[in-house]
Structure formats: structure tokens, C-alpha cells
PDB file of N, CA and C in Angstrom:
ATOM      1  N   UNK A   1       0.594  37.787   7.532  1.00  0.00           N
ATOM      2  CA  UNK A   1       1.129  37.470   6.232  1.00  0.00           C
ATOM      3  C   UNK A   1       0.885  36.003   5.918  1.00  0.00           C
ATOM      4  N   UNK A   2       0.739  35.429   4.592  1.00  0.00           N
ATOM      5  CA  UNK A   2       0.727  34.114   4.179  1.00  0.00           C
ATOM      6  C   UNK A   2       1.603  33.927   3.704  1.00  0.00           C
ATOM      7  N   UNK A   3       2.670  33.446   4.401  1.00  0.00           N
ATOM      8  CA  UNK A   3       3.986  32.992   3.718  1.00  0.00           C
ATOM      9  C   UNK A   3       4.542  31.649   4.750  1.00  0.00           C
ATOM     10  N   UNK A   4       3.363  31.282   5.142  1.00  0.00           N
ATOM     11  CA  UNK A   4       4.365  30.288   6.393  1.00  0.00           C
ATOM     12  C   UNK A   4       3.096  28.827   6.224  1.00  0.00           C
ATOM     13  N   UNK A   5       3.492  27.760   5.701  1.00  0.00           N
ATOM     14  CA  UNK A   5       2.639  26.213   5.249  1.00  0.00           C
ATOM     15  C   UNK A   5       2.697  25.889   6.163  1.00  0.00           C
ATOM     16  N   UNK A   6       1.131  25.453   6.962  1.00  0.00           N
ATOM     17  CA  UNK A   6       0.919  24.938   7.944  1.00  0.00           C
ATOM     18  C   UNK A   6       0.603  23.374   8.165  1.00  0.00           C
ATOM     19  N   UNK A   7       0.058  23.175   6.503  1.00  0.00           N
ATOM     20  CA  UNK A   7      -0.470  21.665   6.739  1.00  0.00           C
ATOM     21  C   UNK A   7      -0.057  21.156   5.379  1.00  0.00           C
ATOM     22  N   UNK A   8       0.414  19.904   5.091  1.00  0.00           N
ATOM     23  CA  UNK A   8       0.532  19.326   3.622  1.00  0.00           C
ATOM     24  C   UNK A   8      -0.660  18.339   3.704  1.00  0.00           C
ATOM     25  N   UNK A   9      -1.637  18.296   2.832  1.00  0.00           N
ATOM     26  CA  UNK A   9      -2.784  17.548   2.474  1.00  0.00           C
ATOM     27  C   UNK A   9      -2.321  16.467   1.457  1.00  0.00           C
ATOM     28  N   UNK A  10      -2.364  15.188   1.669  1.00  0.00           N
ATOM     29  CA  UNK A  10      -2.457  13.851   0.863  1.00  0.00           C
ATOM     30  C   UNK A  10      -3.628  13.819   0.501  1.00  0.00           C
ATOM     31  N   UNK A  11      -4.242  13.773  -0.828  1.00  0.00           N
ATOM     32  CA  UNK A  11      -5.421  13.620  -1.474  1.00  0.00           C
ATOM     33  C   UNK A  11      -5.407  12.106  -1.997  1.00  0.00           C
ATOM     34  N   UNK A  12      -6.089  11.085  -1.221  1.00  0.00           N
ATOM     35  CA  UNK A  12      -5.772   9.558  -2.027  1.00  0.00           C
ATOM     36  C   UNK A  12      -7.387   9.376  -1.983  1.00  0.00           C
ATOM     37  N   UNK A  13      -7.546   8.029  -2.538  1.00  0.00           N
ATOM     38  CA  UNK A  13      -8.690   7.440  -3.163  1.00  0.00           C
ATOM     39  C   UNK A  13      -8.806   5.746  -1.767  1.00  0.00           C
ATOM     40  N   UNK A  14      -8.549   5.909  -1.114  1.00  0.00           N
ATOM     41  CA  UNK A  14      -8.738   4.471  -0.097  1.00  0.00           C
ATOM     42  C   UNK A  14      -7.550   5.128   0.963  1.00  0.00           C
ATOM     43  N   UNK A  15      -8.516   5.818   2.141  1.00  0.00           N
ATOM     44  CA  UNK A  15      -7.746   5.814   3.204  1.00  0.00           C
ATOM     45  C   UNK A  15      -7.187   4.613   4.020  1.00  0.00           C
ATOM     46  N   UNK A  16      -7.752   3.662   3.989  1.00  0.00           N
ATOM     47  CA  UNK A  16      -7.078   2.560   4.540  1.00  0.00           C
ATOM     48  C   UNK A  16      -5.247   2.308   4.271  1.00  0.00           C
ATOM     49  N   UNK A  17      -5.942   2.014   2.764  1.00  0.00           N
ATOM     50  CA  UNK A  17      -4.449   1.794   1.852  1.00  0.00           C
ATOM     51  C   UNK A  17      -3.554   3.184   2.375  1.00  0.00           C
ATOM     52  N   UNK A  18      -3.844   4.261   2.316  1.00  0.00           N
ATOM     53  CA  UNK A  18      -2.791   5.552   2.106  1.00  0.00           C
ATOM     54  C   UNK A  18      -2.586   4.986   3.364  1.00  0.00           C
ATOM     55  N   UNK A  19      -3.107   5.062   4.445  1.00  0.00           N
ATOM     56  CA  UNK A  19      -2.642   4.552   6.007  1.00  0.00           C
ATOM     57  C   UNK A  19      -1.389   3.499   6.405  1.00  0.00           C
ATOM     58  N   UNK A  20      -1.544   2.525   6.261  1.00  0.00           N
ATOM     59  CA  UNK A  20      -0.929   1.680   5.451  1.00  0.00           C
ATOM     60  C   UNK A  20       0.158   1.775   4.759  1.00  0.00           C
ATOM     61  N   UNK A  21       0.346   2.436   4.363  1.00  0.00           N
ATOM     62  CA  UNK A  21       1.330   2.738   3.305  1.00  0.00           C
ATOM     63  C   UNK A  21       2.501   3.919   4.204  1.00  0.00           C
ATOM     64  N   UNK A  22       1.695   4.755   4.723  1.00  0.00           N
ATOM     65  CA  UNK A  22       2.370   5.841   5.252  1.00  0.00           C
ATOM     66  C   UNK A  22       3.017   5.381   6.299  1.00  0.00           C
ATOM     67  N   UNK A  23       2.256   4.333   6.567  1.00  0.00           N
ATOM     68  CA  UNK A  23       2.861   4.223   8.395  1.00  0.00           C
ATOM     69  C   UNK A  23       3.940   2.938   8.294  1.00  0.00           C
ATOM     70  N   UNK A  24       3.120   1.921   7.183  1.00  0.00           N
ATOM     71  CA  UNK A  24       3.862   0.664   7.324  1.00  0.00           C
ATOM     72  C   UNK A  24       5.416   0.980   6.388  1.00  0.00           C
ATOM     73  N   UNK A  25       4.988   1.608   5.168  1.00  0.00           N
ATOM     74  CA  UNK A  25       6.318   1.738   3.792  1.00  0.00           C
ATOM     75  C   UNK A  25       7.358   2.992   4.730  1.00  0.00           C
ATOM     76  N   UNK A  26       6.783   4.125   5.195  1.00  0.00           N
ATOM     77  CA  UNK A  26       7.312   5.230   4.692  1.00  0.00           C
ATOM     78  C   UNK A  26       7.581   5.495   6.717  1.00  0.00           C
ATOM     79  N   UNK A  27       7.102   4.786   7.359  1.00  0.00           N
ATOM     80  CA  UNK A  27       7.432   4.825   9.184  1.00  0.00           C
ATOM     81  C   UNK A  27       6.781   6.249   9.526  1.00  0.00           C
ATOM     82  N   UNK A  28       5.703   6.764   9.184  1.00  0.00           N
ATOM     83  CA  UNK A  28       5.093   7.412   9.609  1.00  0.00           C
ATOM     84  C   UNK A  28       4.168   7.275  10.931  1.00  0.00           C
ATOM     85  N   UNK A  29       4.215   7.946  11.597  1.00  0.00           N
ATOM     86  CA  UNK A  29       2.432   7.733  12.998  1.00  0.00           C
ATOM     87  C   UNK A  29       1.546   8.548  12.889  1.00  0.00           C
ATOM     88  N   UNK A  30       0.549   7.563  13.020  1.00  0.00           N
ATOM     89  CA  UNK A  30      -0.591   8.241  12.659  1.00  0.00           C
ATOM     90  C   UNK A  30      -0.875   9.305  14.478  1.00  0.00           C
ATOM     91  N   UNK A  31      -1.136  10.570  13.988  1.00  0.00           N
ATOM     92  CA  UNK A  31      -1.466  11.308  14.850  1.00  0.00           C
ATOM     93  C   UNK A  31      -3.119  11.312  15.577  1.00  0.00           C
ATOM     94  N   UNK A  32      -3.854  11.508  14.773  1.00  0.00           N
ATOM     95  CA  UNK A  32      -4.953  11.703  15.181  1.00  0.00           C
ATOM     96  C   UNK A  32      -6.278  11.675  13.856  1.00  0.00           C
ATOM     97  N   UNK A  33      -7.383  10.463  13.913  1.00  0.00           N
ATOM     98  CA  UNK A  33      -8.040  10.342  13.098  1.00  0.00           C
ATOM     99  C   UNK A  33      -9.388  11.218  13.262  1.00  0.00           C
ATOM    100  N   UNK A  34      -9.549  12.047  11.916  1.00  0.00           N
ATOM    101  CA  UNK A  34     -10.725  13.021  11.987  1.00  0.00           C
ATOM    102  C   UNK A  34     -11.997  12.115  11.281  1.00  0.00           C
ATOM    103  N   UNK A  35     -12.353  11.327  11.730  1.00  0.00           N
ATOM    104  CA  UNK A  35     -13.487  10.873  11.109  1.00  0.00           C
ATOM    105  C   UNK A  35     -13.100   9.576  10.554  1.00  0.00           C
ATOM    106  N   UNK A  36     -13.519   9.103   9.634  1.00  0.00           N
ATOM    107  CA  UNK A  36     -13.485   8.133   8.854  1.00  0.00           C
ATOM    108  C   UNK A  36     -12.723   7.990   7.493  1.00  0.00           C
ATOM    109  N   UNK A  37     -12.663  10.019   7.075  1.00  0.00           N
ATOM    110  CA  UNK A  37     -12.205  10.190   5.774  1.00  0.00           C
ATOM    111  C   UNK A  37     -10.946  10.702   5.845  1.00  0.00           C
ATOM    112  N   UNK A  38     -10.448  11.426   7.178  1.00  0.00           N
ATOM    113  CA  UNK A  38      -9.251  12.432   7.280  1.00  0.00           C
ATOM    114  C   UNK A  38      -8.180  12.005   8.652  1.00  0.00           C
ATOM    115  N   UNK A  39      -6.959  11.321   8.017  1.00  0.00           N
ATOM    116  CA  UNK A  39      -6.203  10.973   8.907  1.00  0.00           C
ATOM    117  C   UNK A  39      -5.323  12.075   9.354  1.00  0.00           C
ATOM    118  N   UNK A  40      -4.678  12.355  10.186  1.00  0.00           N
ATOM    119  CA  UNK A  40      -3.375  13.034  10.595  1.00  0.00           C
ATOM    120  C   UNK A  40      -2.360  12.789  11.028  1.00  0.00           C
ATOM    121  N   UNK A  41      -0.471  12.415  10.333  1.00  0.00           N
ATOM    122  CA  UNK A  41       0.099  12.197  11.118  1.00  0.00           C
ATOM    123  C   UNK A  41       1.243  12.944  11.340  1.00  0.00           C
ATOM    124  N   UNK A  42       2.034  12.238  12.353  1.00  0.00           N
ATOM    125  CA  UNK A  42       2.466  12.834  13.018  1.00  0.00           C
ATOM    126  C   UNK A  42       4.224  13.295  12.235  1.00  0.00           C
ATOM    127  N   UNK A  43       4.563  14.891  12.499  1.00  0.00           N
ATOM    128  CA  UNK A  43       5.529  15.210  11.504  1.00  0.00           C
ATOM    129  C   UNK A  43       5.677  16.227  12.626  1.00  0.00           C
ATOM    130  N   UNK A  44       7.084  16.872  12.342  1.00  0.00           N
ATOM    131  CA  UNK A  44       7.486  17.740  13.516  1.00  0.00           C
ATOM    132  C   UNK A  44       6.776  19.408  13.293  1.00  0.00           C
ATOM    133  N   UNK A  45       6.882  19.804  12.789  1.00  0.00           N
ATOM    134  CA  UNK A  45       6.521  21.015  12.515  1.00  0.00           C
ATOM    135  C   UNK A  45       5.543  21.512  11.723  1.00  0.00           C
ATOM    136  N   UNK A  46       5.411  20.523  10.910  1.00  0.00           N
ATOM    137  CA  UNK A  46       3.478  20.425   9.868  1.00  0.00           C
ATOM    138  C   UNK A  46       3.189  19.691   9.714  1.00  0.00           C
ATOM    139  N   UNK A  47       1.641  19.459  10.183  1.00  0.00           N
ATOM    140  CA  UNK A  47       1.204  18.135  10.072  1.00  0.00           C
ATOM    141  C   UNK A  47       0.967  17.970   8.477  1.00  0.00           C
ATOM    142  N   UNK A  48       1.041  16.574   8.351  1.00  0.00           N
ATOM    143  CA  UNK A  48       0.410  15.224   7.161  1.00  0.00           C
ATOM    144  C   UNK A  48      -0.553  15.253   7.479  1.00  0.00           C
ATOM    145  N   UNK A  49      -1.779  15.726   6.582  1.00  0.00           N
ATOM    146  CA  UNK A  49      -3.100  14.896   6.733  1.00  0.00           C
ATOM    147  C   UNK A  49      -3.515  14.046   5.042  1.00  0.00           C
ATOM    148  N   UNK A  50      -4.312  12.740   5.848  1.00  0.00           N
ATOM    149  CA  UNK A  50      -4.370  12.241   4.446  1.00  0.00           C
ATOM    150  C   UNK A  50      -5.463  12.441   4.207  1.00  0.00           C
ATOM    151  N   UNK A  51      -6.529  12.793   3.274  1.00  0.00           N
ATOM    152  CA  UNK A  51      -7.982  13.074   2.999  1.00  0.00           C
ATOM    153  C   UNK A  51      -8.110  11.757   1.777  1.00  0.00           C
ATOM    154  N   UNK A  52      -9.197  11.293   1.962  1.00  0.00           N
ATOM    155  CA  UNK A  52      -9.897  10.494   1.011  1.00  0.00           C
ATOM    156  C   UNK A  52     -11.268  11.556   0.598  1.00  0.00           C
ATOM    157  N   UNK A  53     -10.799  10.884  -0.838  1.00  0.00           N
ATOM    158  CA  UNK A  53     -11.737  12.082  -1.603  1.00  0.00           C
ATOM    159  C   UNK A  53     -12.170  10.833  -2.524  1.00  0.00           C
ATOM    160  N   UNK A  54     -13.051  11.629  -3.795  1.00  0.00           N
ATOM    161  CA  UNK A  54     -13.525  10.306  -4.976  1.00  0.00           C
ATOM    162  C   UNK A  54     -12.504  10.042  -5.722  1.00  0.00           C
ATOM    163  N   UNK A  55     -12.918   8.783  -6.318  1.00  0.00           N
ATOM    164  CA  UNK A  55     -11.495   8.369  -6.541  1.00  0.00           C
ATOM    165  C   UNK A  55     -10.543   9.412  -7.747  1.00  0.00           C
ATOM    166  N   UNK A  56      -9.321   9.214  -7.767  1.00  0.00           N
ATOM    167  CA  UNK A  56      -8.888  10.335  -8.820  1.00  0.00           C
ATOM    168  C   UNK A  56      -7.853   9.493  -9.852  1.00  0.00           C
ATOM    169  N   UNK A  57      -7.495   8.345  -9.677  1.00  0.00           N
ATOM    170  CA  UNK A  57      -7.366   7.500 -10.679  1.00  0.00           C
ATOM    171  C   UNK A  57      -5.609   7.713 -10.464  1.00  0.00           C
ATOM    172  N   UNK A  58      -4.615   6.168 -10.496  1.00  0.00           N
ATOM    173  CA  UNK A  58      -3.671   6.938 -10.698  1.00  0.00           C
ATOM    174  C   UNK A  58      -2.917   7.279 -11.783  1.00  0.00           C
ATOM    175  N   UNK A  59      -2.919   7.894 -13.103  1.00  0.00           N
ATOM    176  CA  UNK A  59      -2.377   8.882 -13.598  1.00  0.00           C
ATOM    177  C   UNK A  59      -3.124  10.042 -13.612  1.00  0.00           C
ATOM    178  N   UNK A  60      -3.581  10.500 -12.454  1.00  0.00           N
ATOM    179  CA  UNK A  60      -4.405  11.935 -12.187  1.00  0.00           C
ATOM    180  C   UNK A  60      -2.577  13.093 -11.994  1.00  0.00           C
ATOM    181  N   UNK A  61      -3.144  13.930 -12.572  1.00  0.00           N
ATOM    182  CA  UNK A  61      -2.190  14.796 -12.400  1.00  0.00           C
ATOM    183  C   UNK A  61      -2.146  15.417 -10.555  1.00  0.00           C
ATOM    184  N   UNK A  62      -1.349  15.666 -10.185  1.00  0.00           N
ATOM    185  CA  UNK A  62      -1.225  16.343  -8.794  1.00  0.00           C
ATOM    186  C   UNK A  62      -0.405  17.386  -8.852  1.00  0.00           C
ATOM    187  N   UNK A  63      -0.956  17.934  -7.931  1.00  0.00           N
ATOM    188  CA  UNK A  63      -0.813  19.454  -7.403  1.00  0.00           C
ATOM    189  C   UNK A  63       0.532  19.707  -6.433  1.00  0.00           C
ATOM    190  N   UNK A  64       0.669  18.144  -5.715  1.00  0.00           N
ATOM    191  CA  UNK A  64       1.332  19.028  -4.401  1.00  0.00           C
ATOM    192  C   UNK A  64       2.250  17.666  -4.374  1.00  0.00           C
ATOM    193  N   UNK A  65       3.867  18.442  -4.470  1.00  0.00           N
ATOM    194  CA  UNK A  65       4.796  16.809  -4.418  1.00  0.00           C
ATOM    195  C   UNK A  65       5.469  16.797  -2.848  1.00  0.00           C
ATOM    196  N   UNK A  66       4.917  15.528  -2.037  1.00  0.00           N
ATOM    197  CA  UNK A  66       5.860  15.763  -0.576  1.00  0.00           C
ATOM    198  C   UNK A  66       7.150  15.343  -1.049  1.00  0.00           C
ATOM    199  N   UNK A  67       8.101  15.722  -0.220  1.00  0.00           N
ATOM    200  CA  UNK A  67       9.757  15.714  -0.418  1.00  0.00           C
ATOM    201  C   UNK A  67      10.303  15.149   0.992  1.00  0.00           C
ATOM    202  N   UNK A  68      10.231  13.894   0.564  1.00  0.00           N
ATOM    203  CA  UNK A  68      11.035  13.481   2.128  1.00  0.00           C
ATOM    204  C   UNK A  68      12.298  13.506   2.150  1.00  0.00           C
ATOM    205  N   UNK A  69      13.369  13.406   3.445  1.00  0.00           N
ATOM    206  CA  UNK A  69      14.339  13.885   3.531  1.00  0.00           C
ATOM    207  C   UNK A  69      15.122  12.564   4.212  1.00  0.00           C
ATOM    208  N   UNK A  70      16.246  12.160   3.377  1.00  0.00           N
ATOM    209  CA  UNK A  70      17.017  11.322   3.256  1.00  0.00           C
ATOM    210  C   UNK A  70      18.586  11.523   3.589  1.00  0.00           C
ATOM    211  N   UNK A  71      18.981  10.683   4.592  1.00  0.00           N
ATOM    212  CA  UNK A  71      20.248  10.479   5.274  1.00  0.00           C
ATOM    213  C   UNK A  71      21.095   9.774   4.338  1.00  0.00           C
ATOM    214  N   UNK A  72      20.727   8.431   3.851  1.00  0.00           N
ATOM    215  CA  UNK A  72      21.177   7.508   3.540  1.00  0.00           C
ATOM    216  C   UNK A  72      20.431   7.101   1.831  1.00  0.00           C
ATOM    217  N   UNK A  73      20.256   7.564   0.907  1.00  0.00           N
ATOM    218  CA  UNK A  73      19.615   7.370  -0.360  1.00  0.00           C
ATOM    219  C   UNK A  73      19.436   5.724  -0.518  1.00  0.00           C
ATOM    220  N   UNK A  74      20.737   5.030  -1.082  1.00  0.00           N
ATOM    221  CA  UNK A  74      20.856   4.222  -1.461  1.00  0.00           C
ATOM    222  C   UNK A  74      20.611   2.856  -0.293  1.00  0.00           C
ATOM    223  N   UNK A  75      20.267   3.002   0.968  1.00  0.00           N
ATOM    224  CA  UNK A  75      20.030   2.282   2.026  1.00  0.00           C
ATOM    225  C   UNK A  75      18.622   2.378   2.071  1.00  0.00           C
ATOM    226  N   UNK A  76      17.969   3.436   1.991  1.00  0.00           N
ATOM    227  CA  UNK A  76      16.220   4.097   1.796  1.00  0.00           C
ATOM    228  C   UNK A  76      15.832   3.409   0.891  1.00  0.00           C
ATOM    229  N   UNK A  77      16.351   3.290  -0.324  1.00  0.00           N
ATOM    230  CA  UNK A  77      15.885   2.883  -1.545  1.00  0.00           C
ATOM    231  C   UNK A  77      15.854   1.037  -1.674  1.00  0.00           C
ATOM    232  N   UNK A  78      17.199   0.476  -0.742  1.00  0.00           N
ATOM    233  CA  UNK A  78      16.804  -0.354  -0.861  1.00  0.00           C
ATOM    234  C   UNK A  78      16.013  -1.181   0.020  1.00  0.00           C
ATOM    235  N   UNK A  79      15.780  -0.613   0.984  1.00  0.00           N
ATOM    236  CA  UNK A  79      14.547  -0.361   2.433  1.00  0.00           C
ATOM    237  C   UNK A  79      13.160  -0.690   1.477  1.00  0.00           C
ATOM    238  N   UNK A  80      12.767   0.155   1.041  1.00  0.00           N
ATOM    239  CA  UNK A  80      11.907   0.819   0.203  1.00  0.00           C
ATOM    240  C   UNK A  80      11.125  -0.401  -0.597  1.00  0.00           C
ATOM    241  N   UNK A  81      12.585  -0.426  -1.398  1.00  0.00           N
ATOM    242  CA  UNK A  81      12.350  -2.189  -1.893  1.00  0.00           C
ATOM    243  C   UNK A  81      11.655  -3.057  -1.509  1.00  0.00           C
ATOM    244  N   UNK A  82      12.315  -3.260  -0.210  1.00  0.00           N
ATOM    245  CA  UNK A  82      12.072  -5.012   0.374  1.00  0.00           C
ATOM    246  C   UNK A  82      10.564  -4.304   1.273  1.00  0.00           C
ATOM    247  N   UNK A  83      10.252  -3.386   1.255  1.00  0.00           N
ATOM    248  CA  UNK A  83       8.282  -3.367   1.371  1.00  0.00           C
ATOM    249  C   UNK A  83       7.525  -3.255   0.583  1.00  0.00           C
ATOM    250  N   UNK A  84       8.507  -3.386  -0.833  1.00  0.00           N
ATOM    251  CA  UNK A  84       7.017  -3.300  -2.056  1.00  0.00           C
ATOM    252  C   UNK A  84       6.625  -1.765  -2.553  1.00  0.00           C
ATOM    253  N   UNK A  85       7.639  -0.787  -1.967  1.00  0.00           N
ATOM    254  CA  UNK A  85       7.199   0.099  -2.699  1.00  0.00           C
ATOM    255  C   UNK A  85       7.666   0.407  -4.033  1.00  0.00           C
ATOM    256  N   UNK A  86       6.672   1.089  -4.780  1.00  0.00           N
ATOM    257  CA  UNK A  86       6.919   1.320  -6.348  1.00  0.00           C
ATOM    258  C   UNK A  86       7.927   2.473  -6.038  1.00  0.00           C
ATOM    259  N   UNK A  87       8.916   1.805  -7.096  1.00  0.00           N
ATOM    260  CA  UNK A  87       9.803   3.159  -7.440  1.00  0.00           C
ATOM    261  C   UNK A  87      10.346   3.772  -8.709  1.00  0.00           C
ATOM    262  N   UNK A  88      10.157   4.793  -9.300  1.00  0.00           N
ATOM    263  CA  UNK A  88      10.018   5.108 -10.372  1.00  0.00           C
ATOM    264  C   UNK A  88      11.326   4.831 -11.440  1.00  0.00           C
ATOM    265  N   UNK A  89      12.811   5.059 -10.723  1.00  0.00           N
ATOM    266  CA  UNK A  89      13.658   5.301 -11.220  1.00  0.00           C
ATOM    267  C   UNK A  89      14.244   3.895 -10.802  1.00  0.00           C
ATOM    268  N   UNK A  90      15.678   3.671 -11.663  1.00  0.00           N
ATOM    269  CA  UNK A  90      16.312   2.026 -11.063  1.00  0.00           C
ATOM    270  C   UNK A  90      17.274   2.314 -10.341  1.00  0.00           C
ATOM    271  N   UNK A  91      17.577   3.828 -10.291  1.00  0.00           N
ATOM    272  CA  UNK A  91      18.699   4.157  -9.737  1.00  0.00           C
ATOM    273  C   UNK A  91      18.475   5.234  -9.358  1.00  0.00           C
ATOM    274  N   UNK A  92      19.377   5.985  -8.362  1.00  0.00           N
ATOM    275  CA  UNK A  92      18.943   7.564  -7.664  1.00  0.00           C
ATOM    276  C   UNK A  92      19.347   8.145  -8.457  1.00  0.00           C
ATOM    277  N   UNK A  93      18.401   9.180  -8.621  1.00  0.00           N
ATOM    278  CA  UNK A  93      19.342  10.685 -10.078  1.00  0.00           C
ATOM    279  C   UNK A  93      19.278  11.734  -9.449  1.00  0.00           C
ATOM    280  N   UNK A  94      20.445  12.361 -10.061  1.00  0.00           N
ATOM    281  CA  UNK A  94      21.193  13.334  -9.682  1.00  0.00           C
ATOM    282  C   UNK A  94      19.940  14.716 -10.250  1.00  0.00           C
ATOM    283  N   UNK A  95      20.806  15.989  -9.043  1.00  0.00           N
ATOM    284  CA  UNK A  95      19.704  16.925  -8.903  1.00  0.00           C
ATOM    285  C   UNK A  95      20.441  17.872  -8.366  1.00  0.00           C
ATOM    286  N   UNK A  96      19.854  19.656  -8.445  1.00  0.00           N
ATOM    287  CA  UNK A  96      21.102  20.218  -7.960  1.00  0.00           C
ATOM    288  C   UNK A  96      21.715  20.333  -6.808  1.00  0.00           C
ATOM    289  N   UNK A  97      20.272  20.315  -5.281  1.00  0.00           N
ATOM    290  CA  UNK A  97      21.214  20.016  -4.683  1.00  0.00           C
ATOM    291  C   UNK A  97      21.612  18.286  -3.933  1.00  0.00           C
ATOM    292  N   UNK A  98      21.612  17.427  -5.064  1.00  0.00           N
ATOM    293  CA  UNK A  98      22.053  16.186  -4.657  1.00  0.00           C
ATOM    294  C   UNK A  98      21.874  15.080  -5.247  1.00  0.00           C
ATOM    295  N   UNK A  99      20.596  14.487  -5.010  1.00  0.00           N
ATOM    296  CA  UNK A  99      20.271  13.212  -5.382  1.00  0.00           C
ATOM    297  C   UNK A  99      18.900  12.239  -4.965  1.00  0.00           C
ATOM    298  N   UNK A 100      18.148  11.925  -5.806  1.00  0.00           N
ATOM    299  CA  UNK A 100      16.582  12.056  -5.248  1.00  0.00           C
ATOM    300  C   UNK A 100      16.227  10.506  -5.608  1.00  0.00           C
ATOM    301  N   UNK A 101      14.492   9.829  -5.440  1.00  0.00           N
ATOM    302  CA  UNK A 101      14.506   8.497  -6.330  1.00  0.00           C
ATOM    303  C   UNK A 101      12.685   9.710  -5.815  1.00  0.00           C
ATOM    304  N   UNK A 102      11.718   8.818  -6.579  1.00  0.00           N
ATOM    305  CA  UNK A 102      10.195   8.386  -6.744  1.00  0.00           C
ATOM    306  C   UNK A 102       9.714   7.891  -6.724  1.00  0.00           C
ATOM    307  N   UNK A 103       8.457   8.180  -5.382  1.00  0.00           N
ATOM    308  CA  UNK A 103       7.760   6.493  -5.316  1.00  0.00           C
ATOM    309  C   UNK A 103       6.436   6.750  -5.629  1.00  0.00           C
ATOM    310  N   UNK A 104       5.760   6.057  -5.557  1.00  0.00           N
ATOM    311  CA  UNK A 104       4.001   6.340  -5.499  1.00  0.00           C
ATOM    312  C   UNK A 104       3.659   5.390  -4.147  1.00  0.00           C
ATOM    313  N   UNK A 105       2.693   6.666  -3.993  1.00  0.00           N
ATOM    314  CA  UNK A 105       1.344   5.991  -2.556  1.00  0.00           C
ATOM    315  C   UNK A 105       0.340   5.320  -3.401  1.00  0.00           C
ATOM    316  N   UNK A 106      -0.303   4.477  -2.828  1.00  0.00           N
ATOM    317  CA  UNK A 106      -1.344   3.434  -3.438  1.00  0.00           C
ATOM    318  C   UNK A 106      -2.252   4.320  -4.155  1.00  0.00           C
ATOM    319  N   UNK A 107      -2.661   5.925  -3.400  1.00  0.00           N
ATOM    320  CA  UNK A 107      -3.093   6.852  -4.876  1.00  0.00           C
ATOM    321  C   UNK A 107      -2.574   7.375  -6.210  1.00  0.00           C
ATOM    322  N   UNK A 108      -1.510   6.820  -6.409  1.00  0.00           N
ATOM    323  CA  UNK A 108      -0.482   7.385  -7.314  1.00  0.00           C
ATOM    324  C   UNK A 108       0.084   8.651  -7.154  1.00  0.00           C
ATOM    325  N   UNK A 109       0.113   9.207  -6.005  1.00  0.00           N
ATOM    326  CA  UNK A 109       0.667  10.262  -5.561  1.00  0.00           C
ATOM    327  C   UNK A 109       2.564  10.051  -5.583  1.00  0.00           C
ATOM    328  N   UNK A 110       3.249  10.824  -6.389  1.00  0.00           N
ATOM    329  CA  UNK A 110       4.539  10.719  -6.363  1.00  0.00           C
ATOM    330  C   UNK A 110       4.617  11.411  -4.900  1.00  0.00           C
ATOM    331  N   UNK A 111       6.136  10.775  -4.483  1.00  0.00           N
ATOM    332  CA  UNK A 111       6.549  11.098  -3.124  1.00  0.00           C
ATOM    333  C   UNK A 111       7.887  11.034  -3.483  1.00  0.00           C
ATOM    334  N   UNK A 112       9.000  12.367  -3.469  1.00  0.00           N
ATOM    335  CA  UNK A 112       9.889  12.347  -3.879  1.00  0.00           C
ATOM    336  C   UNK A 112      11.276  12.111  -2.485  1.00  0.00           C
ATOM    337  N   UNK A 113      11.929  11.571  -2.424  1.00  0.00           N
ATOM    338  CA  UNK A 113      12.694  10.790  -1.450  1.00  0.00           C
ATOM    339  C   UNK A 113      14.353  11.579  -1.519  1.00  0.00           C
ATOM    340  N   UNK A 114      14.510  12.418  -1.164  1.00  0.00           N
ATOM    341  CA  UNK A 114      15.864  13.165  -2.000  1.00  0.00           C
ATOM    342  C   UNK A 114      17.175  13.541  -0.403  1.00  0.00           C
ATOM    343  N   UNK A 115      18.231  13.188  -0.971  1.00  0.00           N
ATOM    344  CA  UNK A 115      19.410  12.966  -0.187  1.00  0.00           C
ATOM    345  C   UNK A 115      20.387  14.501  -0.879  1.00  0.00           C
ATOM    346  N   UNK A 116      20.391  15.052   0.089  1.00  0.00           N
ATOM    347  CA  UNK A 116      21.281  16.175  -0.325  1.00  0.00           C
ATOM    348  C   UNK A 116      22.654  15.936   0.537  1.00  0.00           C
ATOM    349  N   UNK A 117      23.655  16.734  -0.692  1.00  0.00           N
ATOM    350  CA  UNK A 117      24.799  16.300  -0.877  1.00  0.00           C
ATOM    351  C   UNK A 117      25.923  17.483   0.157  1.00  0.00           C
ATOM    352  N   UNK A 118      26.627  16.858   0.676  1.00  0.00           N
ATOM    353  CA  UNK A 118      27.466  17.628   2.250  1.00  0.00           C
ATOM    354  C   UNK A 118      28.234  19.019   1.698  1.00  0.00           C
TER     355      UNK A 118
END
């Protein structure tokens, strides 16, 4: 059956930068590099891979939103901050089940950051 996601694909425009970004902003490890164009890191149960493709500009529409998972919102966010990442909202907004913010990867890929509520 196909009902079970094995891999989430990052589509960016400068693997360096997405690298960078993932590992330095967001405390990711890099798992294992496929080449020059296709990184992999490391996530418990599905891997992250980042693919560099041509460039796609960032207000390219995207396909696929990662959802990271947040303990602490308002501690993340202001984490987040003090490395320079872009964040969409000035404040966390509310959602049904909780409370989320938006950032972008150096591809303009939104990365949604969301704290659910006890």
C-alpha cells in the first residue's frame, strides 16, 4: 500500500546556503551527502533530503510545507531571531490545534514552526 512518507524532499536553489541554514538556523545534521547536489539529514523516522535544482526564485509557489515541532513557541521564535532567520509573522498565530510562526529557507521555502496546545 502507499500510505506511509518515506522521505520529505527540500527543493532549494544553492545547496550550500540550504545547508547552512538547516544545520546552523534550524540544528539539523547533516546525514549523508549524495553528490554535490543532494544532501541528507538526519531526522528520526524520515529522512530530509535537500536537492538543488535550477533556480526557482523565491516567490515560486511550493508544493510541500515541512512542519516542525515545537516545545517552547515563543523561546523558538525568539532563538530564531537572534540567527537571522526570516519570519513571516510578528507574533505566533493561533491555529486549531495550537499555535504556529513562518520562516523561509534561503530558497524561500516556508517552514512552518507550530507548538501544539496540552
Amino acid at each position: 500500500m502507499l500510505n506511509q512518507v518515506c522521505v520529505l524532499t527540500v527543493k532549494v536553489d544553492d545547496i550550500e546556503k540550504a545547508v547552512e541554514f538547516y544545520t546552523q538556523v534550524l540544528s539539523f545534521k547533516v546525514s549523508k551527502y549524495y553528490g554535490e547536489k543532494l544532501v541528507s539529514l538526519v531526522h528520526n523516522d524520515m529522512p530530509i533530503v535537500l536537492e538543488e535544482t535550477e533556480a526557482i526564485g523565491t516567490e515560486a509557489r511550493q508544493s510541500v510545507l515541512l512542519g516542525i515541532l515545537s516545545e517552547n513557541l515563543d523561546k523558538d521564535v525568539d532563538e530564531l531571531k537572534a540567527k537571522g532567520a526570516e519570519i513571516l509573522f510578528d507574533e505566533p498565530q493561533p491555529c486549531p490545534p495550537g499555535r504556529y510562526t513562518i520562516i523561509k529557507d534561503p530558497a524561500g521555502n516556508q517552514i512552518e514552526i507550530v507548538e501544539f496546545s496540552s
